[in-house]
Every structure is written in structure tokens, then in C-alpha cells.
Protein backbone atom coordinates (compact mmCIF):
# COMPACT_ATOMS: atom_id res chain seq x y z
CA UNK A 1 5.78 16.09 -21.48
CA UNK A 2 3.15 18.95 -21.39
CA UNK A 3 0.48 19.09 -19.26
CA UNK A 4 -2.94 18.58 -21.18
CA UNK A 5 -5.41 21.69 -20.99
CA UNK A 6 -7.53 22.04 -18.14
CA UNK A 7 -11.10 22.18 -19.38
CA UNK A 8 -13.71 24.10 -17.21
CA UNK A 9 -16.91 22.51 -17.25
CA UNK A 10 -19.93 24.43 -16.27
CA UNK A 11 -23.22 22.86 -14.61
CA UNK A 12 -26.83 24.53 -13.38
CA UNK A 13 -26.50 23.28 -9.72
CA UNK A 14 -24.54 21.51 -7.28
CA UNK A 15 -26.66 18.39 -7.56
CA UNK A 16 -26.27 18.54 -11.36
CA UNK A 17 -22.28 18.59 -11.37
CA UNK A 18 -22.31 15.98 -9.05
CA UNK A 19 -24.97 13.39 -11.02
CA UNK A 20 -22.78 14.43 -14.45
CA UNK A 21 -19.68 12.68 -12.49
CA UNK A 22 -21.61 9.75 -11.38
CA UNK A 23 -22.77 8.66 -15.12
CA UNK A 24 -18.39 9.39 -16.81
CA UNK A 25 -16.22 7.55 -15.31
CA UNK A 26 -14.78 9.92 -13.15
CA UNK A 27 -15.75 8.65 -9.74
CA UNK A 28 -15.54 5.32 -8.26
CA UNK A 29 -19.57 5.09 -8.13
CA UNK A 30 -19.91 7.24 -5.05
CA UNK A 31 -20.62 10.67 -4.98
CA UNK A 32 -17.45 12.99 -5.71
CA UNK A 33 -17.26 16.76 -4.38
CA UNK A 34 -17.18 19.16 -7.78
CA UNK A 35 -13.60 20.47 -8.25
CA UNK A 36 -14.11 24.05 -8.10
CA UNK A 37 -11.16 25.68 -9.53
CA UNK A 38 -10.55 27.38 -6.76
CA UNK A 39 -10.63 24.09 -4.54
CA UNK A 40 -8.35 23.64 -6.52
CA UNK A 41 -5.48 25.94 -6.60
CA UNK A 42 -6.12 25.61 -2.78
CA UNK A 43 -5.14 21.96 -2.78
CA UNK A 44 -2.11 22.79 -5.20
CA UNK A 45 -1.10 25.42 -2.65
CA UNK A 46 -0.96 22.43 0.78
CA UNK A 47 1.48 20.28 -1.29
CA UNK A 48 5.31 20.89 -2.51
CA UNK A 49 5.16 20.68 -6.35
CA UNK A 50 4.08 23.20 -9.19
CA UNK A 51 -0.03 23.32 -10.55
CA UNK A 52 1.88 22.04 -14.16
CA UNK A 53 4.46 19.79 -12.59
CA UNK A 54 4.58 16.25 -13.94
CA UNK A 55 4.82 13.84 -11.39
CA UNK A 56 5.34 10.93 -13.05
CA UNK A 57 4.96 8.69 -16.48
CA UNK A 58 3.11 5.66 -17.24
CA UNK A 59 5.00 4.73 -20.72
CA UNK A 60 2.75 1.81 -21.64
CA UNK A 61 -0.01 4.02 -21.36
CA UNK A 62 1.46 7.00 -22.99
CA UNK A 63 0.19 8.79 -20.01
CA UNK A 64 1.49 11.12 -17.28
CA UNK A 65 0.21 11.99 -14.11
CA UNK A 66 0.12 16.00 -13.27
CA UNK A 67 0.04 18.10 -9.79
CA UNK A 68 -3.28 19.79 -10.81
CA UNK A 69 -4.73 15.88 -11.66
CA UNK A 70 -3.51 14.92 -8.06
CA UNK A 71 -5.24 18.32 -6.79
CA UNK A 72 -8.20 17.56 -9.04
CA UNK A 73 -8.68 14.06 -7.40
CA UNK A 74 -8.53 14.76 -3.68
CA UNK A 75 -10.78 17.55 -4.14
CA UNK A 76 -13.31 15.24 -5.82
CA UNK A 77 -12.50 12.44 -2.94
CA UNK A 78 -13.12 14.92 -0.24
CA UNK A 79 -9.66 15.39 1.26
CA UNK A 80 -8.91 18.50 3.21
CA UNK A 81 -5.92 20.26 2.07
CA UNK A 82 -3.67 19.02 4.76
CA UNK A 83 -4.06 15.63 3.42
CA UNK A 84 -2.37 16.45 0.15
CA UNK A 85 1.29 16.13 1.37
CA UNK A 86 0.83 12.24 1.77
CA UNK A 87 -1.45 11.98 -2.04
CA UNK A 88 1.41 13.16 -3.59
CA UNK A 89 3.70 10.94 -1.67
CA UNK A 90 1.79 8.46 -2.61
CA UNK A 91 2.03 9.05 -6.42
CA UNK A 92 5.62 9.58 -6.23
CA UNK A 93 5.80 6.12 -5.39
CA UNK A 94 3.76 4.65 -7.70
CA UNK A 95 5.20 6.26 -10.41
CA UNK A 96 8.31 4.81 -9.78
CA UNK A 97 9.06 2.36 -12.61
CA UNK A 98 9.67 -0.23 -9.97
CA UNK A 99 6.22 -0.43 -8.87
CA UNK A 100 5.39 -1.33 -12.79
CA UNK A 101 1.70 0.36 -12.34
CA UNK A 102 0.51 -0.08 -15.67
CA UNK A 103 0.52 -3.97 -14.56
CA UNK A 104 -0.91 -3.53 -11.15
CA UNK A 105 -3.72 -1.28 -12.94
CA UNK A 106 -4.26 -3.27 -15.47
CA UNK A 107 -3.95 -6.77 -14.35
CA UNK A 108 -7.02 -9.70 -13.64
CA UNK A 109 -5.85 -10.27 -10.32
CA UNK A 110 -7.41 -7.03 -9.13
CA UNK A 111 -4.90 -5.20 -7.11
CA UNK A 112 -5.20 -2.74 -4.52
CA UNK A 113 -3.16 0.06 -3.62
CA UNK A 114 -1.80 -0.36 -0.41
CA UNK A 115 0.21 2.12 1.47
CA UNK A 116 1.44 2.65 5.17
CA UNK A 117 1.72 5.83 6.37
CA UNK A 118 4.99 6.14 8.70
CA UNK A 119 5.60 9.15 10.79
CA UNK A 120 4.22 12.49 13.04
CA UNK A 121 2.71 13.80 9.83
CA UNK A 122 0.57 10.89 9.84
CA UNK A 123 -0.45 11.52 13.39
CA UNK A 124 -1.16 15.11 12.66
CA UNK A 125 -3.69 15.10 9.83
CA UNK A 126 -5.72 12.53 11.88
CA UNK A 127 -5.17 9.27 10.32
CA UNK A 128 -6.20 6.14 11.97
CA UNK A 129 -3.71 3.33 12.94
CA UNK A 130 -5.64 1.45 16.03
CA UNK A 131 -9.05 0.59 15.50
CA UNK A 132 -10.95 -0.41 12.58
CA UNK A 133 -7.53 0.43 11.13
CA UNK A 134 -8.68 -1.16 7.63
CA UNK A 135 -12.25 0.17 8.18
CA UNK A 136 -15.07 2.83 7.42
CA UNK A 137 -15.30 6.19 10.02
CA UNK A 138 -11.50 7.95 9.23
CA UNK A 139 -11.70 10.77 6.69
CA UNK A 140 -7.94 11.13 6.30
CA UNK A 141 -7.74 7.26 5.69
CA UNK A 142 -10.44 6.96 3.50
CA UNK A 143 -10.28 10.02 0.84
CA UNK A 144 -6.49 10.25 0.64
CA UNK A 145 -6.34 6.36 -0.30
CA UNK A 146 -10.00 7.19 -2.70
CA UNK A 147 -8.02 10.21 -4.41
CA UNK A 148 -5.29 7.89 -5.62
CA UNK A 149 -8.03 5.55 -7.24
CA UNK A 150 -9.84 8.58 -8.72
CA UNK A 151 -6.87 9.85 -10.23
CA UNK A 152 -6.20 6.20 -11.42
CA UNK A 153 -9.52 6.67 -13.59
CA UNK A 154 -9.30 9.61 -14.71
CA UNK A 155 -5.74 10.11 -15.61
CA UNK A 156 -4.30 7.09 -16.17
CA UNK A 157 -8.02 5.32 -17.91
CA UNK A 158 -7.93 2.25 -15.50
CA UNK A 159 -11.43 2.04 -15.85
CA UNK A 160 -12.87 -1.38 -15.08
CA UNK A 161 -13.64 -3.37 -18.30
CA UNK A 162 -11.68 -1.20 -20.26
CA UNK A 163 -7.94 -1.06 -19.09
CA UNK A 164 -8.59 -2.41 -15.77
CA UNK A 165 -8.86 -5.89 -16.37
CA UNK A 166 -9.69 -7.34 -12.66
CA UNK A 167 -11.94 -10.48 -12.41
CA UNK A 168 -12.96 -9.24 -9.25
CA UNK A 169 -11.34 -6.81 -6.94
CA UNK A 170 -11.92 -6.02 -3.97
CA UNK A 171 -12.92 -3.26 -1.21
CA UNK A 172 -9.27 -2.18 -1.07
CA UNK A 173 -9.41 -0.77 -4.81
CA UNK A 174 -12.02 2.52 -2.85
CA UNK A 175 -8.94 2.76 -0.45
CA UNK A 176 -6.49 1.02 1.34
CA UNK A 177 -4.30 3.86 3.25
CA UNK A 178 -3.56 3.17 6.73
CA UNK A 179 -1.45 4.28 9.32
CA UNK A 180 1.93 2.74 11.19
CA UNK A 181 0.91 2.53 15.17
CA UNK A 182 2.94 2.58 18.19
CA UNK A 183 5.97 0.12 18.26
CA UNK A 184 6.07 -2.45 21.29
CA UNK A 185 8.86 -2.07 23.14
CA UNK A 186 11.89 -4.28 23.16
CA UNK A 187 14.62 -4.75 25.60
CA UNK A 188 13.67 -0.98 26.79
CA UNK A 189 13.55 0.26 23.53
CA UNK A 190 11.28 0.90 20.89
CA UNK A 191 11.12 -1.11 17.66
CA UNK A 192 12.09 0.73 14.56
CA UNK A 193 9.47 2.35 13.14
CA UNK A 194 9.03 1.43 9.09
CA UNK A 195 10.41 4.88 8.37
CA UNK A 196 13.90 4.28 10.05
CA UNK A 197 14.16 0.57 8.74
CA UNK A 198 13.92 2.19 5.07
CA UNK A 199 16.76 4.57 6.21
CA UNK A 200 14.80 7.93 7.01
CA UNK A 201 14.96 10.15 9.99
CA UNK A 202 12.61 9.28 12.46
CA UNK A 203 11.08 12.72 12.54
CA UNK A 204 10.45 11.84 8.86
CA UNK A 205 7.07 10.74 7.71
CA UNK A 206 6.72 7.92 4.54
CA UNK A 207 4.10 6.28 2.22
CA UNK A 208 5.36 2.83 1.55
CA UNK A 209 3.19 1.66 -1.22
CA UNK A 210 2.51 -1.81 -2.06
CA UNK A 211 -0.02 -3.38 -5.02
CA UNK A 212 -2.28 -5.83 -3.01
CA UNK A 213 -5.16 -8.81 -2.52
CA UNK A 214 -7.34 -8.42 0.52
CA UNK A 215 -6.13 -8.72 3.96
CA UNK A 216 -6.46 -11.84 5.96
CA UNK A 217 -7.58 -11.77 9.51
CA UNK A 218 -5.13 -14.00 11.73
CA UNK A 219 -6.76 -14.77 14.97
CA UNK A 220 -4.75 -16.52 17.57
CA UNK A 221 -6.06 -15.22 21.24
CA UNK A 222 -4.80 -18.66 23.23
CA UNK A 223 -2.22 -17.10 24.97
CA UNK A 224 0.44 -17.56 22.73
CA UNK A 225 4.00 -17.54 22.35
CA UNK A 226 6.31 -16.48 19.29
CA UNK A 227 6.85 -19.39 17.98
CA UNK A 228 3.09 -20.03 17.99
CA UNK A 229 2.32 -16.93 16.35
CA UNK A 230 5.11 -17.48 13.39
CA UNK A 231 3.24 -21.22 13.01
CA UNK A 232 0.08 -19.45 12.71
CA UNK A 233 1.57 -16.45 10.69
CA UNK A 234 3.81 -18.44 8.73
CA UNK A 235 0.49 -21.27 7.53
CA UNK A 236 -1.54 -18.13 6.28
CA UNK A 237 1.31 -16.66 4.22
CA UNK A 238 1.84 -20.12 2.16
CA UNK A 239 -1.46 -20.75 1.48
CA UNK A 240 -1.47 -22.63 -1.86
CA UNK A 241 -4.28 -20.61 -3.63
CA UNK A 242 -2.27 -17.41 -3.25
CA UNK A 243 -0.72 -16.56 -6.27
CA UNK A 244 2.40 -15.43 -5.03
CA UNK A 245 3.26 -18.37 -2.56
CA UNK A 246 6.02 -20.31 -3.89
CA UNK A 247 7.12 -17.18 -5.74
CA UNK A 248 9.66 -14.09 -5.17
CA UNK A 249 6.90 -11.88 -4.05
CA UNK A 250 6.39 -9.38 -1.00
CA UNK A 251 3.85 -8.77 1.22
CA UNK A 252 2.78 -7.07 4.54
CA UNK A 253 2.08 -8.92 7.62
CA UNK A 254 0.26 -6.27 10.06
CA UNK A 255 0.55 -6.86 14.05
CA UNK A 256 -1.94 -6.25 16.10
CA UNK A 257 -0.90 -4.92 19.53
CA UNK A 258 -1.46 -7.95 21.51
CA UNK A 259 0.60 -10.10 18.91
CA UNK A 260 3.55 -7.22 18.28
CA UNK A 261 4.05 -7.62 22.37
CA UNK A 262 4.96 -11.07 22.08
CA UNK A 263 7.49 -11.04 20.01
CA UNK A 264 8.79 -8.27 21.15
CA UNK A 265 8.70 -9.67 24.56
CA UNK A 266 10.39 -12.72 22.94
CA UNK A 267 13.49 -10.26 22.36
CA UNK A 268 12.65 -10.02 18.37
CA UNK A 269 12.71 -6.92 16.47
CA UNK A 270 11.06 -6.52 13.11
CA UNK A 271 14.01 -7.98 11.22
CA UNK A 272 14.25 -11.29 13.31
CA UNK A 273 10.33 -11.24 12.81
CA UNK A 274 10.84 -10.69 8.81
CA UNK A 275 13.90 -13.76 8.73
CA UNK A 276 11.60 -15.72 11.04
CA UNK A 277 8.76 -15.60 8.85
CA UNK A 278 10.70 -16.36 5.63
CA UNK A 279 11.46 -19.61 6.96
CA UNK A 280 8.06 -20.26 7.82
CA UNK A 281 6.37 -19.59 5.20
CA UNK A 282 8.14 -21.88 2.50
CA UNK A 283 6.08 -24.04 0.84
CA UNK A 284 6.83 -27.54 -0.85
CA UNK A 285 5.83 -29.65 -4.03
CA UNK A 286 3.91 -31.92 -1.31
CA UNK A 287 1.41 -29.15 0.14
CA UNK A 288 1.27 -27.33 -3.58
CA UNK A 289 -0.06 -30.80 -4.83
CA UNK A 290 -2.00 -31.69 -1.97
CA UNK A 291 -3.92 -28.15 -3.25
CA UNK A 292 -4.11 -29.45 -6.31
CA UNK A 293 -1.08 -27.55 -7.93
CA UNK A 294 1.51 -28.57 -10.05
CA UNK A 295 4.97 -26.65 -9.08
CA UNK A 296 6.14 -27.75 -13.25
CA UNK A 297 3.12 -26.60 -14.58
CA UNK A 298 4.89 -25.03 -17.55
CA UNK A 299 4.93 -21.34 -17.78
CA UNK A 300 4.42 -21.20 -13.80
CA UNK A 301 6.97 -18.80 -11.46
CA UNK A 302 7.43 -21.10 -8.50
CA UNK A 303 10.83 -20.80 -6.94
CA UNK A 304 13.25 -23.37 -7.90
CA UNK A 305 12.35 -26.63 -4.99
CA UNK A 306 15.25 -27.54 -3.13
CA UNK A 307 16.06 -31.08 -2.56
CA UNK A 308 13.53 -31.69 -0.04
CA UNK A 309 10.97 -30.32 -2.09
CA UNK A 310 10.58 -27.17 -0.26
CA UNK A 311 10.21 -23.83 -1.77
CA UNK A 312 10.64 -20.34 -0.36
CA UNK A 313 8.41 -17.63 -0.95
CA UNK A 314 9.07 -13.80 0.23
CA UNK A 315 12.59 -13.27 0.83
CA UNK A 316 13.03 -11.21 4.55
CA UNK A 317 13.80 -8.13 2.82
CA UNK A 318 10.48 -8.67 1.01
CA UNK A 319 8.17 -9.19 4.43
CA UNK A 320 7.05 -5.57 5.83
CA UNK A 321 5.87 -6.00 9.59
CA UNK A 322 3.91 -3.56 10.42
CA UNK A 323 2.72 -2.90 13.86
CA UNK A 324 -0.77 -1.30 13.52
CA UNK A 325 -4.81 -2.10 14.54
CA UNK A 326 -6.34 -2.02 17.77
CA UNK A 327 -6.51 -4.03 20.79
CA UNK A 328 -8.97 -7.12 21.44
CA UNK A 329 -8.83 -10.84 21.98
CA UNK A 330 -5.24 -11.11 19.55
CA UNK A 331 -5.91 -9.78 16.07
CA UNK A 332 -3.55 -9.00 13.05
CA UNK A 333 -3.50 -9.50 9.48
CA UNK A 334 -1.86 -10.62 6.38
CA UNK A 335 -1.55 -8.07 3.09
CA UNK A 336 -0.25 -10.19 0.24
CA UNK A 337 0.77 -8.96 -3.06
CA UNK A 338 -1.43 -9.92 -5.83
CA UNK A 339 1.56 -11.46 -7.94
CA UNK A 340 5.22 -11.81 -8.79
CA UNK A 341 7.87 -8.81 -7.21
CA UNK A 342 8.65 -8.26 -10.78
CA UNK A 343 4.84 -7.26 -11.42
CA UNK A 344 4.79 -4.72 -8.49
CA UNK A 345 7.64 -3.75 -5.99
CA UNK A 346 6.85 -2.25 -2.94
CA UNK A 347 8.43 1.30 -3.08
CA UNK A 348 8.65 4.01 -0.19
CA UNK A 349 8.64 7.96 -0.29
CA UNK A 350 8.93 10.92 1.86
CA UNK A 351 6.27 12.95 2.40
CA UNK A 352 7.23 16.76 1.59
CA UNK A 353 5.68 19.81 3.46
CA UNK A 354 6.48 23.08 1.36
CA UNK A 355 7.46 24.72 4.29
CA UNK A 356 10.25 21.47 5.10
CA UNK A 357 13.22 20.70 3.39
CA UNK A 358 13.58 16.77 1.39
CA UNK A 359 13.35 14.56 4.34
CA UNK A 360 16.98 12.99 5.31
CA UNK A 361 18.14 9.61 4.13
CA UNK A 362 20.99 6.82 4.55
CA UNK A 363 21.58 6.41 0.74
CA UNK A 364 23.70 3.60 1.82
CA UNK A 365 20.72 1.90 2.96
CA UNK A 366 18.46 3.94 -0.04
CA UNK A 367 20.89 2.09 -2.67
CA UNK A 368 19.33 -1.15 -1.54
CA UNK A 369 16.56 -1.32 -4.08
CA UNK A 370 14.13 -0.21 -1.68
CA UNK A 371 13.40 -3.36 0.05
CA UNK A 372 11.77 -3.61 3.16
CA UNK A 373 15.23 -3.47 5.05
């Protein structure tokens, strides 16, 4: 598909350029930084692919995302060049048919984009995986996960109202980029890092991308052990009023340091954590009712019960642990998709440097329809 014309639009000031973005729908109701061409061609010039490449279709949409959009967008969301490396990562990702983003764009249930950022690269351009990991104060965080959302207006017309359809969103539609931290350590090693469990090198660096509702705080700072924490971990992940519990659906569960120690202390690495957790967080027709749910409400996707009555949820390979936030009283967090796998699967790609070759993979473990294993 060719790429459309670049138009060069011409304004009396600074100010001026920047007020004309505020009233289209090209920003996300915050000031944008004008896209000089020569901004640019300088963004183009940090990342691996052509000014004309297409990186990607949207066929319901009859739309197709373009380097120089990409460029255009993390210009306008104030990322520095360095940053652009991971935003096209990130599209790559998205773009894969997989992640169905013409549904997560367009859907009621408001999803965010979510992506962890695994690897040195991530370290180098500055962005934040301890502290206020999810908040306000990072630059990398917050424009490179803002660029994605800009180019989601203005290429792909997910403007809200029009083709994006959410009742109510949430913060996580600005951005919602974040970084992997350090991995506890267990039995004198390391954990894998996310990078390695989806078959990379680990001098690699990925963007695992994932559409998403809010996060959920878990707090449990009473000294706990791992079989605690998967109670407590387990209870927020069924929660009846989530619309994919009871469903095949996938989400994140992100560790805070105190909490990753423990079961890592315990002897469990992120896989045992993942096969853990899909146990625990099976619902059944009693709790779904007790909610006020019907699990043969017709139409609805609940997993098939099993005799007891209980249902699973998120198979293991569908559970991401994520070790990432900062230290304090025993903090970490629960990402869940906004719907059904089928409506949005999580999907992970390298991040290219020009100067790099493609990143190496286990295509053994690649073949496995990129699931979080």
C-alpha cells in the first residue's frame, strides 16, 4: 500500500501551531511539540525502517500505519530520538494481526496499551522500572507510550466518539509503557528476565504489548509467605466484575520487589508463579452468582464449569509476571486484559537499533504462538 502524501502545514508562531493541534484531533488534549520536518527526518534517522516504509495494516480500517506517521507522533509526544527504537517496536507488535487492534481501539471496554519494556536498551534511554513505575516524572515512559496513542488518532482515526467507542477509559489510554526491573534471585540465580522466557537473547531488549483495564494495587505487607501472596494474588485476578474472569484471557500480574523475593525465596521461578496462579485464580458458578452473574447467560464466554462448578480463567502461558516497581511496605499490581484472548493477544517484539543486527531467537520457542512462555 502507498504511503499517503505528507502535507506541510504552515502556521504564524509556535504558539499558533501548537493551539491549531489542540482544537483537530491530533493530540490527546495536551499540548503536542509541532513536527518540524526536520524533527522529523531526525526521528526517522534513530530507528531501523525507511521514512515510506509501511509498518503495518489495520484491514478493518482500511488503514496502514507508516515510519514517517510513527516519526510524526513521537515528535509531537516529545520523545527524544533515542526513544524511537522501542515506538517502533511497539507498533510492530500491535500490528500484528494477533493483537486484533482494530478491536482493542475500537471497543467500549476502553483498553489501554500496555507494554513492558525488557532489556539494556531499556536501561539506556532512561526508562523507569522502580518507583512510581506506573506514574508521572519519566520522560522516556511517558512520551514513548503517548506517541503510540497519538499515532492511534491520527493514523488509524480512533478518536473517542467516533471509532473509539470506550464508555470510559482510563489514564492508561495517555500511556502505559513501563519498564522490566531487576529479577530476585533464586537458588543463586537470577530469574529469567521476560525477554529470555519469550526465547530472545538476554542481551536482547523487547516490547511485549498487551491491550489493558487499569492496574490494581495488591497490598499485602504482613509478612507474608507464597502461598499467602498467591491467596491474595489469586482473589484479585477472579474478581467477578472483570470481564475476562471465567474466560480464556491474559493478563499481567506485576511484582513488587518485596513480593518477587518471596517467592523467589520460596524456590519459584516465574513459571511455577504463572501455573501457581492459574490454579488460583479459577472461579466457580457459586462466587459468579454470589456477584450476581449468571455463567449461562446466553451469548456469555465463560469457560466451560467443571463438575465442581469451578472455572479457570488465564491459562499459565497466558499470566506474564513481571518483576517491576519500587520498594515500600509490599506493593504490586494486577494488569488485566480488558476482554477475551481472541479480542487482543499479548504479542512481543525486538527492539532494532540500525546499527544492530535482528535480535536472536529460539524459533522453537517463537513457534509457540507467542504466549507468555
Amino acid at each position: 500500500m502507498q504511503s499517503p502524501e505528507r502535507k506541510l502545514e504552515r502556521f504564524g508562531s509556535y504558539l499558533e501551531a501548537v493551539e491549531a493541534f489542540l482544537d483537530e484531533p491530533w493530540s490527546d488534549g495536551m499540548p503536542v511539540i509541532p513536527p518540524t520536518p526536520g524533527l522529523v527526518e531526525t526521528m526517522v534517522a534513530a530507528g531501523s525502517r525507511g521514512m515510506d516504509e509501511c509498518l503495518g495494516s489495520v484491514p478493518r480500517r482500511e488503514l496502514s500505519v507508516y515510519t514517517w506517521q510513527a516519526a510524526t507522533c513521537a515528535v509531537m509526544a516529545g520523545c527524544r530520538p533515542d526513544y524511537f527504537p522501542v515506538v517502533l517496536a511497539t507498533w510492530e507488535a500491535m500490528l500484528d494481526p494477533r493483537f486484533s487492534l482494530h478491536t482493542v481501539l475500537s471497543s467500549t471496554g476502553g483498553a489501554a496499551i500496555a507494554a513492558v519494556v525488557s532489556g539494556p536498551y531499556a536501561e539506556k534511554i532512561g526508562m523507569r522500572s522502580g518507583m512510581g513505575v506506573f506514574g508521572p516524572g519519566n520522560r522516556a515512559n511517558a512520551t514513548i507510550g503517548r506517541a503510540v496513542r497519538l499515532g492511534a488518532f491520527t493514523a488509524l482515526k480512533a478518536i473517542t466518539g467516533e471509532l473509539d467507542a470506550s464508555s470510559f477509559g482510563h489514564a492508561g489510554k495517555y500511556t502505559f509503557h513501563f519498564a522490566e526491573g531487576d529479577s530476585p534471585m533464586c537458588g543463586g540465580s537470577p530469574w529469567p528476565t521476560i525477554r529470555e522466557q519469550m526465547g530472545f537473547d538476554r542481551a536482547a531488549t523487547t516490547v511485549t504489548v498487551m491491550p489493558a483495564e487499569a492496574p490494581r494495587q495488591i497490598m499485602h505487607r504482613f509478612e507474608p509467605k507464597a502461598e499467602d501472596m498467591l491467596k491474595a494474588v489469586g482473589l484479585t485476578m477472579r474478581d467477578p466484575a472483570q470481564n475476562g474472569t471465567g474466560t480464556d484471557t491474559c493478563c499481567m500480574v506485576v511484582l513488587g520487589p518485596e513480593h518477587a523475593s518471596i517467592f523467589a525465596d520460596a524456590g519459584m521461578s516465574p513459571g511455577d508463579v504463572r501455573r501457581a496462579l492459574a490454579l488460583r485464580s479459577r472461579t466457580s458458578i457459586r462466587e459468579l452468582a454470589a456477584a450476581g452473574f449468571r455463567h449461562d447467560y446466553p451469548g456469555n464466554r465463560y469457560n466451560k464449569p467443571d463438575a465442581d462448578g469451578s472455572i479457570a480463567g488465564a491459562s499459565a502461558s497466558h499470566i506474564l509476571v513481571v518483576p517491576s516497581g519500587g520498594p515500600g511496605a509490599g506493593w504490586s499490581a494486577f494488569v488485566p486484559s480488558w476482554s477475551w484472548i481472541d479480542d487482543g493477544h499479548p504479542v512481543t517484539r525486538p527492539v532494532r537499533l540500525p546499527e544492530q543486527p535482528e535480535p536472536l531467537r529460539d524459533m522453537a520457542r517463537a513457534e509457540r504462538d507467542l504466549d507468555f512462555a
